[in-house]
PDB file of N, CA and C in Angstrom:
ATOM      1  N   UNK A   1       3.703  30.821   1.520  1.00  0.00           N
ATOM      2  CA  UNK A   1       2.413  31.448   1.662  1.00  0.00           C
ATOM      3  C   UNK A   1       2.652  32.935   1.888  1.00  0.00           C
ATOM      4  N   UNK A   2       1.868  33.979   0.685  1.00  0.00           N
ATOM      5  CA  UNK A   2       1.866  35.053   1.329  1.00  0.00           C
ATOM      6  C   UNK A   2       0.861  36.152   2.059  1.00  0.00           C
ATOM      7  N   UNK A   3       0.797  36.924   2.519  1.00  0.00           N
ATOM      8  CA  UNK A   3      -0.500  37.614   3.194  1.00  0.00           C
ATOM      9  C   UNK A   3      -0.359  39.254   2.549  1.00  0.00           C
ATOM     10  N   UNK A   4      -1.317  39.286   2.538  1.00  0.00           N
ATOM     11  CA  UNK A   4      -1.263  40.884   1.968  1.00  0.00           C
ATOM     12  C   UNK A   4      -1.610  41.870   2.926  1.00  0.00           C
ATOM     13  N   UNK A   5      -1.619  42.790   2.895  1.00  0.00           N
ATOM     14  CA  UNK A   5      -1.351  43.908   4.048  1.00  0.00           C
ATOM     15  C   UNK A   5      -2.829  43.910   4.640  1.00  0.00           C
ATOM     16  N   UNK A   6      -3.675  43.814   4.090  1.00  0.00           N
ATOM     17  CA  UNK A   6      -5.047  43.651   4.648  1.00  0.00           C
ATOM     18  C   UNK A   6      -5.182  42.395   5.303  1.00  0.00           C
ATOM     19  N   UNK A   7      -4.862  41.334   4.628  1.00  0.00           N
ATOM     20  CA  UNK A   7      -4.950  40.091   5.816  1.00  0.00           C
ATOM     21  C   UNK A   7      -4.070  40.362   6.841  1.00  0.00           C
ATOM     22  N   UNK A   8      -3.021  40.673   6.823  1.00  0.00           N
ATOM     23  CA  UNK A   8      -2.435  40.763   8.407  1.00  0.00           C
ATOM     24  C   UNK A   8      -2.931  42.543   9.319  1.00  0.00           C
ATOM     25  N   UNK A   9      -3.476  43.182   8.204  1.00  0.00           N
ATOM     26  CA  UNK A   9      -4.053  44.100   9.273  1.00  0.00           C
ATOM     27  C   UNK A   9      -5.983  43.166  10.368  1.00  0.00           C
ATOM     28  N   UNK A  10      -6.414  42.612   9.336  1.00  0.00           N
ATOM     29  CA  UNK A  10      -7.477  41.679   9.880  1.00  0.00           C
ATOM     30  C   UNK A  10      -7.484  41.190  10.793  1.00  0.00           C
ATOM     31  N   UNK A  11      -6.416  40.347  10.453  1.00  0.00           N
ATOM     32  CA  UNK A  11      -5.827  39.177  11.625  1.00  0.00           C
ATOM     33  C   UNK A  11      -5.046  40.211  13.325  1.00  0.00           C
ATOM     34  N   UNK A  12      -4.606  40.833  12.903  1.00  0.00           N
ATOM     35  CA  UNK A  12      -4.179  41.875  14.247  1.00  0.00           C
ATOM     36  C   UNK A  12      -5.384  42.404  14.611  1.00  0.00           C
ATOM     37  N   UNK A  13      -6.171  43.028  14.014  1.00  0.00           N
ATOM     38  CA  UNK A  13      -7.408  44.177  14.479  1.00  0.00           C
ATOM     39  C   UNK A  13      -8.323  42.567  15.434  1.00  0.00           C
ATOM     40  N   UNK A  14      -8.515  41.570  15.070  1.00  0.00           N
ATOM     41  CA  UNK A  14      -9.250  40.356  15.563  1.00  0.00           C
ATOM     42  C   UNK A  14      -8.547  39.695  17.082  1.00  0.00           C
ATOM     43  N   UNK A  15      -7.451  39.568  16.941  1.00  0.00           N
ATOM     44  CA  UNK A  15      -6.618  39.593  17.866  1.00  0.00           C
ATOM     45  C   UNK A  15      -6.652  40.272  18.848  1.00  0.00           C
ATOM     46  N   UNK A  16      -6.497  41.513  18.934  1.00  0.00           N
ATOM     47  CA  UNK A  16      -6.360  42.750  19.559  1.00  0.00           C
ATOM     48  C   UNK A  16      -7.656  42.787  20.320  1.00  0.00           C
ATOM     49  N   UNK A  17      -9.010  42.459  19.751  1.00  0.00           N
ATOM     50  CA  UNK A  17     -10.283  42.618  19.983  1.00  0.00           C
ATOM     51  C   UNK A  17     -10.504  41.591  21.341  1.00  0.00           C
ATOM     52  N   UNK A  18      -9.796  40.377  20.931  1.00  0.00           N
ATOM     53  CA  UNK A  18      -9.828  39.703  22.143  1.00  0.00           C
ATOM     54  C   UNK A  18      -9.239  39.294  22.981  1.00  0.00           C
ATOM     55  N   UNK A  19      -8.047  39.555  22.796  1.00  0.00           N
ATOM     56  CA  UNK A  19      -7.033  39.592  24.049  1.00  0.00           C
ATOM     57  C   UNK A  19      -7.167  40.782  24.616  1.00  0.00           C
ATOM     58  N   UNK A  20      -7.685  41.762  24.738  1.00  0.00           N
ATOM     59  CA  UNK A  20      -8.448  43.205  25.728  1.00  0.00           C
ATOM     60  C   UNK A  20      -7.110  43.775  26.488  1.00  0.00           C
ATOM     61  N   UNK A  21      -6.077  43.521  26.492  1.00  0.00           N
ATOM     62  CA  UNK A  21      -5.068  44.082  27.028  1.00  0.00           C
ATOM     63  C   UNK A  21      -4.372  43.240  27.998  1.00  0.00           C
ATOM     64  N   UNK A  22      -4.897  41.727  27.782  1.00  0.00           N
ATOM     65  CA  UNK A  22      -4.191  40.833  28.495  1.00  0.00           C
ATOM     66  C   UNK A  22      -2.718  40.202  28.026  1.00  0.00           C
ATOM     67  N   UNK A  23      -1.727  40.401  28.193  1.00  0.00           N
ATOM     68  CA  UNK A  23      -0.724  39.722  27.772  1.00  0.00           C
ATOM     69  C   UNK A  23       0.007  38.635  28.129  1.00  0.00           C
ATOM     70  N   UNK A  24       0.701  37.430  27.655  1.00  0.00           N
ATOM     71  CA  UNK A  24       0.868  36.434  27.951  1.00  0.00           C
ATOM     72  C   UNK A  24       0.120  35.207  27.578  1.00  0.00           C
ATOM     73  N   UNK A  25      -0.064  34.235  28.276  1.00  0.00           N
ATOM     74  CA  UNK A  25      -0.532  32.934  27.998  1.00  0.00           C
ATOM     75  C   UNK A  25      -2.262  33.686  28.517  1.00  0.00           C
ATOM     76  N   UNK A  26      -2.335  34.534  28.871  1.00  0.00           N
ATOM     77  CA  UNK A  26      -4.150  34.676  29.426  1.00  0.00           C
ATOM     78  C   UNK A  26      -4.660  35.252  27.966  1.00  0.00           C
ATOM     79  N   UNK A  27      -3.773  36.342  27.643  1.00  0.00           N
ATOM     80  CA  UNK A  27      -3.949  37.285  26.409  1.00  0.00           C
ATOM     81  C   UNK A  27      -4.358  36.434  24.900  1.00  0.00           C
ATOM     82  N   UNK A  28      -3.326  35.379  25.297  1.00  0.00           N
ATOM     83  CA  UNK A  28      -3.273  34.154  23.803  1.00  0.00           C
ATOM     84  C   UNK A  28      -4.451  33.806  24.137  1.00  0.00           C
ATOM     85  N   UNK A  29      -4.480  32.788  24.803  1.00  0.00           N
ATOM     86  CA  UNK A  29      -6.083  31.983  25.432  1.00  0.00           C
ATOM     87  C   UNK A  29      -7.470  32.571  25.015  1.00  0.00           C
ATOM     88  N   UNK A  30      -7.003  33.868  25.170  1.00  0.00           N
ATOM     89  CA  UNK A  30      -8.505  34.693  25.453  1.00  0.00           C
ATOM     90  C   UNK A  30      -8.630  34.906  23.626  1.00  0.00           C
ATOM     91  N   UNK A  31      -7.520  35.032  22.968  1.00  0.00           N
ATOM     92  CA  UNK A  31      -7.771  34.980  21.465  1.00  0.00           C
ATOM     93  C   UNK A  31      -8.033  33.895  21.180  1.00  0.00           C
ATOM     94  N   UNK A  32      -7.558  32.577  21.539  1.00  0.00           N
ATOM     95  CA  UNK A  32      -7.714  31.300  20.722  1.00  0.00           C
ATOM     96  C   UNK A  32      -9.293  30.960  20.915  1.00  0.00           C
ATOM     97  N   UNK A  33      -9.803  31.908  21.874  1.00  0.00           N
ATOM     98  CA  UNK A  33     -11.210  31.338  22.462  1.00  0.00           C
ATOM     99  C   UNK A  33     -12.256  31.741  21.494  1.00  0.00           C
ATOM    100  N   UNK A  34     -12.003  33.378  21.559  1.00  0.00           N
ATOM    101  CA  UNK A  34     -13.051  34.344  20.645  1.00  0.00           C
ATOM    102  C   UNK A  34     -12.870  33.813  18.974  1.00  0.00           C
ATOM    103  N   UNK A  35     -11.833  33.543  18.526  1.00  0.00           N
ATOM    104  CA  UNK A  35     -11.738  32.906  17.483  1.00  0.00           C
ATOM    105  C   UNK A  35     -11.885  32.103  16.778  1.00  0.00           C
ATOM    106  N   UNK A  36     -11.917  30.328  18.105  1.00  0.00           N
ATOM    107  CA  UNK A  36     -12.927  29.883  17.968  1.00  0.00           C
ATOM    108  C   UNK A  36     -14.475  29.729  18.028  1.00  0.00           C
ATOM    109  N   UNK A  37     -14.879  30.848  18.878  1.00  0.00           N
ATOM    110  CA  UNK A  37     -16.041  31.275  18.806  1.00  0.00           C
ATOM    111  C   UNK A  37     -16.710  31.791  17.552  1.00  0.00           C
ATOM    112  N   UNK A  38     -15.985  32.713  17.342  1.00  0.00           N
ATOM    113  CA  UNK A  38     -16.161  32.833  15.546  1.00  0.00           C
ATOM    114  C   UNK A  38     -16.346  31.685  15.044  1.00  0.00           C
ATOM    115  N   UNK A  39     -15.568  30.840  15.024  1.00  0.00           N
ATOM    116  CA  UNK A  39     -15.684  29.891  13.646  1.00  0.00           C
ATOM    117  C   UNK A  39     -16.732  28.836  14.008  1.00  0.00           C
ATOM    118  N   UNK A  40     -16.978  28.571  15.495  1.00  0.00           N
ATOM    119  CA  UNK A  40     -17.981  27.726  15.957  1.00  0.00           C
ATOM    120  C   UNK A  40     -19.826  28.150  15.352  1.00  0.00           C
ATOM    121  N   UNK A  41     -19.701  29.660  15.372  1.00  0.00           N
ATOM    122  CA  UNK A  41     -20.833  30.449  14.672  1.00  0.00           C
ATOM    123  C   UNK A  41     -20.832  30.292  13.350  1.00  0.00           C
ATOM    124  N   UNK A  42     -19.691  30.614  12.658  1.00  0.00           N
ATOM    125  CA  UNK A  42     -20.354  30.489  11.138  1.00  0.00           C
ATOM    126  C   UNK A  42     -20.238  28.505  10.908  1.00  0.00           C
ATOM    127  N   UNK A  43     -19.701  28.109  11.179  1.00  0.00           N
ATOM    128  CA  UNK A  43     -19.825  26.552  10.994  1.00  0.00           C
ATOM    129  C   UNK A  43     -21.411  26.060  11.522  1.00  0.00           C
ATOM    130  N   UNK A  44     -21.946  27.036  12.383  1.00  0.00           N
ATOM    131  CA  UNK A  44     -23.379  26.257  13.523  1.00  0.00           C
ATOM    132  C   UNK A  44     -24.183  26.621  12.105  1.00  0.00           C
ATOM    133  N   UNK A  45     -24.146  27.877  11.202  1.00  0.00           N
ATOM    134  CA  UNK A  45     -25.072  28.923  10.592  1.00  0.00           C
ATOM    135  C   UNK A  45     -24.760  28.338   9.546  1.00  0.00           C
ATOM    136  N   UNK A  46     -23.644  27.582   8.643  1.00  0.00           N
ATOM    137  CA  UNK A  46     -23.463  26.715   7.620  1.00  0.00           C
ATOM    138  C   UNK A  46     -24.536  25.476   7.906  1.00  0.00           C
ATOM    139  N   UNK A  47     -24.060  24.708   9.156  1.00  0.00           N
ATOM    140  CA  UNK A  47     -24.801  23.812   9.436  1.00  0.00           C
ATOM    141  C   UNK A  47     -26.761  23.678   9.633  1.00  0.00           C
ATOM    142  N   UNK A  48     -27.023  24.624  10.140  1.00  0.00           N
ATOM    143  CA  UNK A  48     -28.442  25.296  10.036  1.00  0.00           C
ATOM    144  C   UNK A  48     -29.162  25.085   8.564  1.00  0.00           C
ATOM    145  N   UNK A  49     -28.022  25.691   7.772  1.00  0.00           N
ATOM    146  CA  UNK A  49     -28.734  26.141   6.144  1.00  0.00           C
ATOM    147  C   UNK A  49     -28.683  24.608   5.424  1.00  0.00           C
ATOM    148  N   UNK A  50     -27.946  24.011   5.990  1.00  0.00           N
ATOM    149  CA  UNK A  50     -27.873  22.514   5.048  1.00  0.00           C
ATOM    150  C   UNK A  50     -28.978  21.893   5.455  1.00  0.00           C
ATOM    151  N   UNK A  51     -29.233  22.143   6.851  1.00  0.00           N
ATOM    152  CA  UNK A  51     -30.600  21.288   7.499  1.00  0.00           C
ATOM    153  C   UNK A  51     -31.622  21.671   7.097  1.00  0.00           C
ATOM    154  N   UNK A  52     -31.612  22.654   6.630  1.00  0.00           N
ATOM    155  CA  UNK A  52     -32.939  22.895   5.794  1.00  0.00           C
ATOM    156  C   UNK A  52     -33.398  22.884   4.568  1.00  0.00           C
ATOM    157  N   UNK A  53     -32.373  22.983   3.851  1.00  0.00           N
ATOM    158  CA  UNK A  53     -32.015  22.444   2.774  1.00  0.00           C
ATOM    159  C   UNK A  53     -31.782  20.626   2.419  1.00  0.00           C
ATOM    160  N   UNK A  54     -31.804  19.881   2.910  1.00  0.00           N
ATOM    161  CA  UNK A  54     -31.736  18.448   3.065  1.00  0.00           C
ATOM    162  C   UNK A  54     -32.858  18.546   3.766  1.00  0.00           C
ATOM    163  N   UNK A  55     -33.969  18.902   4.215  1.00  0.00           N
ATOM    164  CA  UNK A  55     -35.306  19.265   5.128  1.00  0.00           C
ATOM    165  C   UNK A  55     -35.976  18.785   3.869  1.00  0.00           C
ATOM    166  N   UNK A  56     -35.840  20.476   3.113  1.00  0.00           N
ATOM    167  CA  UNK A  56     -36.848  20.711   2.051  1.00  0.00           C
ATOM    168  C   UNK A  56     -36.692  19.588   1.262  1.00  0.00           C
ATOM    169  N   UNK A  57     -35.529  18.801   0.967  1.00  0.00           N
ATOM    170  CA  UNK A  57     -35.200  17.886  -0.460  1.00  0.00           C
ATOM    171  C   UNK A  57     -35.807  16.498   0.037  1.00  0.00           C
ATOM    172  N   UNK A  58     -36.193  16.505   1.413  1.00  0.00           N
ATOM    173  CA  UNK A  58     -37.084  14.949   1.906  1.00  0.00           C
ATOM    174  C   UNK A  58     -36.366  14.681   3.014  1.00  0.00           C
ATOM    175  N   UNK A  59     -35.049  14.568   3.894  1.00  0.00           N
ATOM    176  CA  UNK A  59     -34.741  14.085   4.616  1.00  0.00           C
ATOM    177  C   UNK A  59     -35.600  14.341   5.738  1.00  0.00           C
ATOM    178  N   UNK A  60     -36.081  13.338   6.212  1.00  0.00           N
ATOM    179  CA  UNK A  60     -36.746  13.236   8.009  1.00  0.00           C
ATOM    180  C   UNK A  60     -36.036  13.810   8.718  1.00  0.00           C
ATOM    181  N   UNK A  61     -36.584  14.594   9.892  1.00  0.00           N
ATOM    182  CA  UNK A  61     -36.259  15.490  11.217  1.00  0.00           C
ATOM    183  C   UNK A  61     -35.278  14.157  11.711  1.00  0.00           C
ATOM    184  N   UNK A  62     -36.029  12.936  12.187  1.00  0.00           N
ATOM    185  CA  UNK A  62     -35.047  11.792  12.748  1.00  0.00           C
ATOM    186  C   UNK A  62     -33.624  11.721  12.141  1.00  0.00           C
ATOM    187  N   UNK A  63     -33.498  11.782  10.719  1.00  0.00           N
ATOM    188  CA  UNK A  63     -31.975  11.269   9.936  1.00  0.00           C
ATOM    189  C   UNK A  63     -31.162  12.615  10.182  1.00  0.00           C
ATOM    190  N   UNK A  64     -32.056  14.030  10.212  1.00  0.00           N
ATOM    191  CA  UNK A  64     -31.157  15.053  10.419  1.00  0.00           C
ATOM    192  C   UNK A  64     -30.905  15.251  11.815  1.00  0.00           C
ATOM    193  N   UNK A  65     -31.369  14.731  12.954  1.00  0.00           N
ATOM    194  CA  UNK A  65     -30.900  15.063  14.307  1.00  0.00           C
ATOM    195  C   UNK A  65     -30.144  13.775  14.312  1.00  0.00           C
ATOM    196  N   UNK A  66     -29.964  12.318  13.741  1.00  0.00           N
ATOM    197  CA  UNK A  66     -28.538  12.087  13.879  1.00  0.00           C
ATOM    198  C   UNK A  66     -27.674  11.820  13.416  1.00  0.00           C
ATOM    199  N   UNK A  67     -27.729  12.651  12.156  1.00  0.00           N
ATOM    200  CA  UNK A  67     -26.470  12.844  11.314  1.00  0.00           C
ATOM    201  C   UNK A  67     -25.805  14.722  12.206  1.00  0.00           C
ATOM    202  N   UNK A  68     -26.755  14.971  12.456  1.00  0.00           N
ATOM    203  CA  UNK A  68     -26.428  16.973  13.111  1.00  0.00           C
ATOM    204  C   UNK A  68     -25.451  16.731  14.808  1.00  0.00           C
ATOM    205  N   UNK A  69     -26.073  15.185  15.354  1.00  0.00           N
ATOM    206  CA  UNK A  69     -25.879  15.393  16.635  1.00  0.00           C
ATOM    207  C   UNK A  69     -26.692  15.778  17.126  1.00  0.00           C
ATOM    208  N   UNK A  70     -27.783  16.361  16.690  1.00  0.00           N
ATOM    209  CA  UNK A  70     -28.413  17.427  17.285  1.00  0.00           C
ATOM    210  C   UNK A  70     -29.836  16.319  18.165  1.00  0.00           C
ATOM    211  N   UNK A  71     -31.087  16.899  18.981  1.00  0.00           N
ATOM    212  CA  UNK A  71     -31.807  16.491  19.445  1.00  0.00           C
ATOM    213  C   UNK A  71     -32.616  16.870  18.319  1.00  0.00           C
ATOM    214  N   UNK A  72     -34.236  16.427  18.359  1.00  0.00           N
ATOM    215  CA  UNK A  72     -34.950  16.497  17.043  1.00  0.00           C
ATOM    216  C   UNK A  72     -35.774  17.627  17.151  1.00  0.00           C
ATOM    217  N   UNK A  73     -36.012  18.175  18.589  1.00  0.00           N
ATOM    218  CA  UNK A  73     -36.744  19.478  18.801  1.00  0.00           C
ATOM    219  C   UNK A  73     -35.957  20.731  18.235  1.00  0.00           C
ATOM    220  N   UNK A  74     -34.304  20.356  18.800  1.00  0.00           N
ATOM    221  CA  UNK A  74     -33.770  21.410  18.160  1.00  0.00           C
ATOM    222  C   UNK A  74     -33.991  21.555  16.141  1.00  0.00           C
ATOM    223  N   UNK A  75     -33.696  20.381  15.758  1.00  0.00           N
ATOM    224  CA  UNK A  75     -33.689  20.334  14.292  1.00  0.00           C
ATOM    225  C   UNK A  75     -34.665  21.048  13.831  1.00  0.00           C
ATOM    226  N   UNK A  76     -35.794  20.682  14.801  1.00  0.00           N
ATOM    227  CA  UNK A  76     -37.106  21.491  14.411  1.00  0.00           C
ATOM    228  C   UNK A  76     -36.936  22.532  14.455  1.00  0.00           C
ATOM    229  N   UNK A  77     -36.988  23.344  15.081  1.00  0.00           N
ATOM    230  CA  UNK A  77     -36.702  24.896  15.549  1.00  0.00           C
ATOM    231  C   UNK A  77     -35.780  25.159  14.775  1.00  0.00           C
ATOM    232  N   UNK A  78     -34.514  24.643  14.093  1.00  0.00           N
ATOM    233  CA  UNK A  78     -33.788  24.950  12.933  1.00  0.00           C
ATOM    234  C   UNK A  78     -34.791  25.175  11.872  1.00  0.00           C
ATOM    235  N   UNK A  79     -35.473  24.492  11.154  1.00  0.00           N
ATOM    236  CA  UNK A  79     -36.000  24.148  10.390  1.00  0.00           C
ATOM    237  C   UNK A  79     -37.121  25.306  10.132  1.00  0.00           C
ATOM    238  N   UNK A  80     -37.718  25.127  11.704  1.00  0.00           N
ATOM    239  CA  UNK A  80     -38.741  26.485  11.217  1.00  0.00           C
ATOM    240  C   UNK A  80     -38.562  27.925  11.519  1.00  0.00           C
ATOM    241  N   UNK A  81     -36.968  28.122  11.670  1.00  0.00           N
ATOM    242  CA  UNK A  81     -36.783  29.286  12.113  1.00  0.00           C
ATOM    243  C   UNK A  81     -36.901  30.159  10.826  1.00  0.00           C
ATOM    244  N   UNK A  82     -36.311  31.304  11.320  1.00  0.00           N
ATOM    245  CA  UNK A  82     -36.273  32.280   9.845  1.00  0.00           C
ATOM    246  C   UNK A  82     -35.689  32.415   8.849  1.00  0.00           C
ATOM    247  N   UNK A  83     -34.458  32.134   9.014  1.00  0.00           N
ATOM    248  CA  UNK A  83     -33.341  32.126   7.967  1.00  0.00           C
ATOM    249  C   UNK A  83     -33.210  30.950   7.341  1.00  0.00           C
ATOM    250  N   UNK A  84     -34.403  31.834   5.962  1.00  0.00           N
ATOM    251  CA  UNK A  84     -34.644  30.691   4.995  1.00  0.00           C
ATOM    252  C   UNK A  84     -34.226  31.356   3.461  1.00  0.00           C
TER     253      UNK A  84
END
């Protein structure tokens, strides 16, 4: 696998952002966290757009709060939020 000078400048500048000057096992931690935080956001905002999309195509609020996990008020409030 190779990386090109921009992916490993990315990947450092992201890093750097969240380990804040901590070094060691606190410094790592504090990256593995924000990073998954990242990916927990665009996966929630993937997940959002399908629910509304399987919304619009007929699926019931009930089949999408438990296939989502989700509760059905939230689905709702997915559903009628803005980002459509």
């Amino acid at each position: 696998m190779s990386y090109s000078g921009a992916d490993v400048h990315a990947a450092t500048t992201a890093m750097d952002r969240y380990r804040g000057g901590d070094d060691g096992e606190i410094g790592s931690a504090l990256v593995v966290v924000g990073l998954s935080a990242e990916r927990v956001e665009k996966e929630a905002a993937i997940r959002d757009d399908m629910i509304r999309v399987a919304h619009r195509a007929g699926a019931s609020i009930r089949q999408l709060a438990e296939v989502s996990g989700l509760g059905r008020k939230s689905v709702t409030a997915i559903i009628s939020s803005a980002h459509r």
